[in-house]
N, C-alpha and C. Protein backbone atom coordinates (compact mmCIF):
# COMPACT_ATOMS: atom_id res chain seq x y z
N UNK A 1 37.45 30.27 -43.42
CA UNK A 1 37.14 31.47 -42.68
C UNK A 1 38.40 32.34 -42.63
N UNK A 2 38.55 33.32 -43.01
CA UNK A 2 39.50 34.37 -42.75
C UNK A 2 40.19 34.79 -41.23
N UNK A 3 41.69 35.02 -41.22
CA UNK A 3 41.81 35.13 -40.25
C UNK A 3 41.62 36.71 -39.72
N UNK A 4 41.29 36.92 -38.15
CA UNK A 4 41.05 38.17 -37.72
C UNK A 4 42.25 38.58 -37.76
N UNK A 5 41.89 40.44 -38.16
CA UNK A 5 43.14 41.43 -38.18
C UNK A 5 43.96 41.47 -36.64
N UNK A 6 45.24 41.52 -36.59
CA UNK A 6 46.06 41.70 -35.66
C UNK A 6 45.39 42.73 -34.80
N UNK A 7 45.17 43.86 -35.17
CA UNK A 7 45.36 45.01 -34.23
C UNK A 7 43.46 45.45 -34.28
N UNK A 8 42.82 44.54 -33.92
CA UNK A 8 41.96 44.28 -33.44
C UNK A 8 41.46 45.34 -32.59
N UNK A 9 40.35 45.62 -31.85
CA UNK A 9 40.12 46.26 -30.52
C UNK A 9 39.87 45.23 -29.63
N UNK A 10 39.60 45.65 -28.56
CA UNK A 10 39.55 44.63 -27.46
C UNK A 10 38.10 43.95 -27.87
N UNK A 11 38.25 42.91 -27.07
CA UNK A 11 37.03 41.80 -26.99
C UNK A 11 36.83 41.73 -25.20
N UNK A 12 35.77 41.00 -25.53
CA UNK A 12 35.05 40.88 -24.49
C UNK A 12 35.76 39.77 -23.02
N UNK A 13 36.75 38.64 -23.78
CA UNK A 13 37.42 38.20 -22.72
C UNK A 13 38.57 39.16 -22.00
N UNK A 14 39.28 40.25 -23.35
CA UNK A 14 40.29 41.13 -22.67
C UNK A 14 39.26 42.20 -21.59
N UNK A 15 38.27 42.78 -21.88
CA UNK A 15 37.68 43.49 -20.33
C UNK A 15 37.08 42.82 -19.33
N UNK A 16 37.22 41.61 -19.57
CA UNK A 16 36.03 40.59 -18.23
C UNK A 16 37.31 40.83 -17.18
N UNK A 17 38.54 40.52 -17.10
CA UNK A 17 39.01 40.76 -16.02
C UNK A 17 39.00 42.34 -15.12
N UNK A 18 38.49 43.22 -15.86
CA UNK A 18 39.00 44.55 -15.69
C UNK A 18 37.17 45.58 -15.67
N UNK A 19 37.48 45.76 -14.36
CA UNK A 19 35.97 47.24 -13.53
C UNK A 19 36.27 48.28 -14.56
N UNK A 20 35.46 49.14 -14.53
CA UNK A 20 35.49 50.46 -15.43
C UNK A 20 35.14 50.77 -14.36
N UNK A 21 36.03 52.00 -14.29
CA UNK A 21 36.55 52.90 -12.95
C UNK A 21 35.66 54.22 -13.02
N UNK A 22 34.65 54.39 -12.36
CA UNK A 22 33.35 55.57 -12.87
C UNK A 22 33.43 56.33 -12.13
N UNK A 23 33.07 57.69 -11.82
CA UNK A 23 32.80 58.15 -10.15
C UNK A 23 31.55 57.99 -9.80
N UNK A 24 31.14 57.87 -8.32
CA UNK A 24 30.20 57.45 -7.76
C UNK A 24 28.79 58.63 -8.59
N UNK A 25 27.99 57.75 -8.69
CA UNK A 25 26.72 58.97 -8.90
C UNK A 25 25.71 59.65 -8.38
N UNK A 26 25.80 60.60 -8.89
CA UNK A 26 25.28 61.91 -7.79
C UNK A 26 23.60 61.97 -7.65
N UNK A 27 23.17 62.01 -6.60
CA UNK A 27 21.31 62.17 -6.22
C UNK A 27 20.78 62.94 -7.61
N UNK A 28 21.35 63.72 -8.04
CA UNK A 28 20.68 63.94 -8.97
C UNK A 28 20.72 63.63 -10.34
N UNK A 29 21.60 63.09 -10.50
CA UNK A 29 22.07 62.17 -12.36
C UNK A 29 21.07 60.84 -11.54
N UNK A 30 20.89 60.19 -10.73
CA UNK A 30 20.31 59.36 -10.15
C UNK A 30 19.06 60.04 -10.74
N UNK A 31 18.22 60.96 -9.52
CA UNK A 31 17.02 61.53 -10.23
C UNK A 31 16.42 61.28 -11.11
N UNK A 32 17.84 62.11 -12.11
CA UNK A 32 16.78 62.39 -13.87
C UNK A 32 17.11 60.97 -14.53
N UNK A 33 18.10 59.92 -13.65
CA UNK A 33 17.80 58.92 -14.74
C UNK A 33 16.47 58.24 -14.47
N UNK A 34 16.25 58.39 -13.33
CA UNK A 34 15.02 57.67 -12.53
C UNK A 34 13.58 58.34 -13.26
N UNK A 35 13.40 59.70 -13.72
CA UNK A 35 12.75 60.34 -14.19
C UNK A 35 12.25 59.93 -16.00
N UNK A 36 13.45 59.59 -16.40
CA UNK A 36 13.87 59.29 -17.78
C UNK A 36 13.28 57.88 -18.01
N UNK A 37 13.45 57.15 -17.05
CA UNK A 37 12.91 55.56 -17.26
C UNK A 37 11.37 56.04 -17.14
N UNK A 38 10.82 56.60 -16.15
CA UNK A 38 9.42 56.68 -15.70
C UNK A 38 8.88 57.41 -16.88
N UNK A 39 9.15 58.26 -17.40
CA UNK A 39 8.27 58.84 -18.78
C UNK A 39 8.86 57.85 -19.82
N UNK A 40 9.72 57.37 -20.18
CA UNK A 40 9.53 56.34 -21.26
C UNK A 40 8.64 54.99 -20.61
N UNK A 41 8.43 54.06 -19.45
CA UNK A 41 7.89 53.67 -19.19
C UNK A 41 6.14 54.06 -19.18
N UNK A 42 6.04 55.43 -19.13
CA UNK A 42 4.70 55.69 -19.02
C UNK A 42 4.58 55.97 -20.59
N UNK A 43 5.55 56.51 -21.49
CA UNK A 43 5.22 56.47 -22.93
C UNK A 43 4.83 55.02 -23.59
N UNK A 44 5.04 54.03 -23.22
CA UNK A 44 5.22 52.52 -23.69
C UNK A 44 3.71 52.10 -23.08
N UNK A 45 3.76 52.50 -22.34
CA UNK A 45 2.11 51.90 -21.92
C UNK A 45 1.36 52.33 -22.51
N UNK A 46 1.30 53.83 -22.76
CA UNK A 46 0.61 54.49 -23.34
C UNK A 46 0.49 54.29 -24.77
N UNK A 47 1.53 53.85 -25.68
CA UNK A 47 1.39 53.58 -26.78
C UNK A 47 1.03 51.91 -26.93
N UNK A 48 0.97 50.77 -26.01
CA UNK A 48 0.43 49.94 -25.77
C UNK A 48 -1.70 49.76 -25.65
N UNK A 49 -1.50 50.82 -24.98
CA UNK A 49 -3.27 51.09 -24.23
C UNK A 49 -3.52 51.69 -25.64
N UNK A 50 -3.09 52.15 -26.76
CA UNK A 50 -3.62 52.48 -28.38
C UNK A 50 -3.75 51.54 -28.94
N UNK A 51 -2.54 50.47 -29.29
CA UNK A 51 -2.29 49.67 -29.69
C UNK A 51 -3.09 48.11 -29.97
N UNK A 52 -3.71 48.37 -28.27
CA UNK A 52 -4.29 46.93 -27.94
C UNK A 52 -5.56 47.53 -27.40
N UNK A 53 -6.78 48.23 -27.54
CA UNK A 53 -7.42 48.92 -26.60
C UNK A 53 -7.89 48.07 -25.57
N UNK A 54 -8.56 46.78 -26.26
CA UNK A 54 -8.95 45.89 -25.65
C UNK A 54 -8.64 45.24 -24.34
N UNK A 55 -7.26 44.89 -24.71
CA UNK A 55 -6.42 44.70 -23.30
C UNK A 55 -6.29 45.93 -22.12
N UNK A 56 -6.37 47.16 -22.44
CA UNK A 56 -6.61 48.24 -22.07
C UNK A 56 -7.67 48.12 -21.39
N UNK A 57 -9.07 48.11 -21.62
CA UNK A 57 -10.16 48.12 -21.19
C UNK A 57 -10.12 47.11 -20.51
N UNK A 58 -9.78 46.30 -20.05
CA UNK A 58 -9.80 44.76 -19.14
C UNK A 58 -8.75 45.46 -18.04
N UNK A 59 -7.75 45.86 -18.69
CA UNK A 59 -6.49 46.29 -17.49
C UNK A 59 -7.38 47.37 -16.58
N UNK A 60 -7.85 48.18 -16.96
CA UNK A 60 -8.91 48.80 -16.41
C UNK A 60 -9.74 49.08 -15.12
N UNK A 61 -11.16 47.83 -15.77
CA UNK A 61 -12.00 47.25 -15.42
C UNK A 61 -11.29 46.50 -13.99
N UNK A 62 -9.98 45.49 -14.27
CA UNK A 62 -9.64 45.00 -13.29
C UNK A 62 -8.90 45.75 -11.91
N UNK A 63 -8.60 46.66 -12.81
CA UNK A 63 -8.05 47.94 -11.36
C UNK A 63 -9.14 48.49 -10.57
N UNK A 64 -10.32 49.12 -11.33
CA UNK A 64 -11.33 49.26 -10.70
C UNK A 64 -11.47 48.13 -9.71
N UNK A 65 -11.77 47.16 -10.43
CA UNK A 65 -12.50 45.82 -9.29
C UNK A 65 -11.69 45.65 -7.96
N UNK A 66 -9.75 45.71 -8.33
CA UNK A 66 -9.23 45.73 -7.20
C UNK A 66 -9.37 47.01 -6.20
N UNK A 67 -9.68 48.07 -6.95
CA UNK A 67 -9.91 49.28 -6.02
C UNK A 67 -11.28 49.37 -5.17
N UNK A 68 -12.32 48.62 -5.98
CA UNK A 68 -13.57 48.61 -4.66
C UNK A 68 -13.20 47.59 -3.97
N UNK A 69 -12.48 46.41 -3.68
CA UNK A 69 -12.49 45.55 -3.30
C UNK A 69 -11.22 45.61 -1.82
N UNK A 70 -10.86 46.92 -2.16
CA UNK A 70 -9.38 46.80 -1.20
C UNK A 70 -10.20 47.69 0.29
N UNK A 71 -9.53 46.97 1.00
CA UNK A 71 -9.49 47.23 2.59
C UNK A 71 -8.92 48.15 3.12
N UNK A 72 -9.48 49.54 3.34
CA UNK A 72 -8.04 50.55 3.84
C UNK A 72 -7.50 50.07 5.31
């Protein structure tokens, strides 16, 4: 096996001792990341519920059933 080059970049034991120093984040970078997960999350289902219809139609069916079935 060859030996690794001297001047290397760091590895993963040289940053385990050491925080990355960030500034706190703001309500709204919060927000749109919160926003950003929820439409790719709703894109993934959505291309799931194509994908599989079947499972789709059961996921469904069973929401319905829990929705007549729930107690306000």
């Amino acid at each position: 096996m060859p030996d690794l080059p001297e001047n290397r970049s760091e590895t993963p034991e040289d940053t385990a001792g050491r925080q990355r120093v960030s500034p706190p984040e703001t309500d709204a970078e919060r927000r749109r990341r919160r926003a950003r997960f929820l439409r790719e999350l709703a894109e993934a289902r959505e291309l799931r519920d194509r994908v599989q219809p079947r499972r789709a139609k059961v996921a469904r069916l069973r929401h319905a059933m829990r929705m007549r079935t729930f107690r306000w």
